[in-house]
Protein backbone atom coordinates (compact mmCIF):
# COMPACT_ATOMS: atom_id res chain seq x y z
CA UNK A 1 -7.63 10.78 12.65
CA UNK A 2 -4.85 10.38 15.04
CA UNK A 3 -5.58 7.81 17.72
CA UNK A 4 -5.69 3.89 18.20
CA UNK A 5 -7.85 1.83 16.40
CA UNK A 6 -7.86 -2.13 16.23
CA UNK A 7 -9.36 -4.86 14.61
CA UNK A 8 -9.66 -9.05 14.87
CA UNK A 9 -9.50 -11.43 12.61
CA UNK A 10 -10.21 -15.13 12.97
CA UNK A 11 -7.01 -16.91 11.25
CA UNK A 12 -8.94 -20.26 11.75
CA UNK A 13 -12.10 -18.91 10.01
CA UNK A 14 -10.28 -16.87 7.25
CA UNK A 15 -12.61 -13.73 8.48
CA UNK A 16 -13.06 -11.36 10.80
CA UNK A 17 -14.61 -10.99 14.34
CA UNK A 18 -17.75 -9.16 15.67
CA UNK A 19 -18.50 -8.73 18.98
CA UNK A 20 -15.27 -8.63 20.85
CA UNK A 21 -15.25 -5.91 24.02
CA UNK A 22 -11.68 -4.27 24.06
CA UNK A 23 -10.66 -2.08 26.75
CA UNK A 24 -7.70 0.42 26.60
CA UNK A 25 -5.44 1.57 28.86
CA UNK A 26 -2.22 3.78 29.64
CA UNK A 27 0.38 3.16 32.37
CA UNK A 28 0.11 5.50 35.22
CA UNK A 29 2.26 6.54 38.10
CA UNK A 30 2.85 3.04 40.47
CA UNK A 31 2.99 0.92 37.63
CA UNK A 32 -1.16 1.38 37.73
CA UNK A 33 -3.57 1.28 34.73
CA UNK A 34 -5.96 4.15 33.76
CA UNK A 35 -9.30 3.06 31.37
CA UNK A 36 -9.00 5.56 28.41
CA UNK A 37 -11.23 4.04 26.18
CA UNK A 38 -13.35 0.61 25.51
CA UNK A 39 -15.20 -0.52 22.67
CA UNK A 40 -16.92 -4.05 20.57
CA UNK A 41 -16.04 -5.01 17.69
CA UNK A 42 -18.13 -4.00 14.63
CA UNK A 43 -19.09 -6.37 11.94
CA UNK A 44 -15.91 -6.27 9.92
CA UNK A 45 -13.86 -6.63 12.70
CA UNK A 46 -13.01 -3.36 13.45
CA UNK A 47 -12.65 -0.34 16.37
CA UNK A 48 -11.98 3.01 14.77
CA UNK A 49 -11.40 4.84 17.89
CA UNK A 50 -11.11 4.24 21.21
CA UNK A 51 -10.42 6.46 23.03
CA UNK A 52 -13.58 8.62 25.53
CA UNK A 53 -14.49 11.38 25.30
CA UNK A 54 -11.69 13.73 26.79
CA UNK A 55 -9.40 11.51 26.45
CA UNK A 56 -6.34 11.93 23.80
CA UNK A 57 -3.74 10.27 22.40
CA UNK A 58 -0.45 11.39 24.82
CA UNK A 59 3.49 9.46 24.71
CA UNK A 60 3.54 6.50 26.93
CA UNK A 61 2.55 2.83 27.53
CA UNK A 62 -0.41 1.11 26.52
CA UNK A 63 -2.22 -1.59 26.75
CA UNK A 64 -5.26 -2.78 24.66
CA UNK A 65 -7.19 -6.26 26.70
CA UNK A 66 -9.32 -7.82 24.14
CA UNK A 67 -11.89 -9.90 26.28
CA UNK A 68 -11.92 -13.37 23.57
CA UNK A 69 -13.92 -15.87 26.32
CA UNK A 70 -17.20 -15.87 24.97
CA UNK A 71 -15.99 -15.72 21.18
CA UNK A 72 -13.56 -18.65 21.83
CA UNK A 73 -16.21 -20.59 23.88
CA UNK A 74 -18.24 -20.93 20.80
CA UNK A 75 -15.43 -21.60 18.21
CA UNK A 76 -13.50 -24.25 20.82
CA UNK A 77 -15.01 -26.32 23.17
CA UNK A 78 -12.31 -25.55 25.33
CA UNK A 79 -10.75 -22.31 24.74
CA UNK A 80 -7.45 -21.07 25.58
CA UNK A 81 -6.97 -17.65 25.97
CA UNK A 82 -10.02 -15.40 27.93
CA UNK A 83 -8.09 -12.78 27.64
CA UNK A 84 -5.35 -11.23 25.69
CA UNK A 85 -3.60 -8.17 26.65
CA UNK A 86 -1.23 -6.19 24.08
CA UNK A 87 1.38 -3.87 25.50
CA UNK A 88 3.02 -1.35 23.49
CA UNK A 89 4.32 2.00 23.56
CA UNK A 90 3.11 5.29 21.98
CA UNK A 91 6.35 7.45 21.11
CA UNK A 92 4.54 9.85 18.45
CA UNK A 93 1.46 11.22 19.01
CA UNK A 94 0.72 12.63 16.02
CA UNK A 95 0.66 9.29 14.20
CA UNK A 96 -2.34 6.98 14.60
CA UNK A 97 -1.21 3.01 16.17
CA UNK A 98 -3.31 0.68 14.26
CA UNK A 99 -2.90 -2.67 16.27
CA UNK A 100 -4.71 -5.96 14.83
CA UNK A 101 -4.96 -9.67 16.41
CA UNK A 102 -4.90 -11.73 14.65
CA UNK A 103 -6.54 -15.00 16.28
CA UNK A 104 -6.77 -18.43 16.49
CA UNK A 105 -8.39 -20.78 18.93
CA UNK A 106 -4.95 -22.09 20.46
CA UNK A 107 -2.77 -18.05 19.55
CA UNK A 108 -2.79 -15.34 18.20
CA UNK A 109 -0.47 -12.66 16.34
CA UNK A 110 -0.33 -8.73 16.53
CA UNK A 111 2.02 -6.23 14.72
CA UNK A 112 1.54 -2.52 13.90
CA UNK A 113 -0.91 -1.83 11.18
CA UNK A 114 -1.70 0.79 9.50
């Protein structure tokens, strides 16, 4: 399935994260950000899709926000990052963009999966 799919693991916990609401987005005209897609984390971790309903993959910017407050509120008494956004560009459309974060209470790490 061509698309964007994600998933988070917890580098301090040596496993992965359920629960996490992710939002994405593509860069519009004005330098403005259109919702294309949102979804939680699944109990491995994981978003297959996320992309709507009516809503494809097209070239472009995008960005995925991965809301980490209330995770990070119960692994640190006084967490870092609420929110982490992850910019990148889509230059193929045919291929699917696997992007993982990998997270920590104090940072985090991303690259392009597979």
């Amino acid at each position: 399935m061509k698309g964007i799919s994600t998933h988070v693991l917890d580098l301090s916990r040596g496993r992965p994260v359920e629960g996490i609401p992710v939002r994405l987005e593509r860069l519009a005209t004005g330098d403005r950000w259109k919702s294309v897609g949102t979804g939680t984390t699944n109990a491995d971790g994981r978003i297959s899709n996320l992309f709507v309903e009516g809503e494809a993959l097209e070239k472009g910017t995008y960005r995925l926000v991965f809301d980490t407050r209330a995770y990070l509120s119960g692994v640190s008494k006084t967490p870092f990052y609420s929110q982490i956004p992850i910019v990148f560009d889509v230059a193929d459309p045919a291929q699917h963009h696997h992007i993982p974060l990998l997270l920590s209470p104090f940072g985090y790490s991303t690259y392009r999966g597979s």
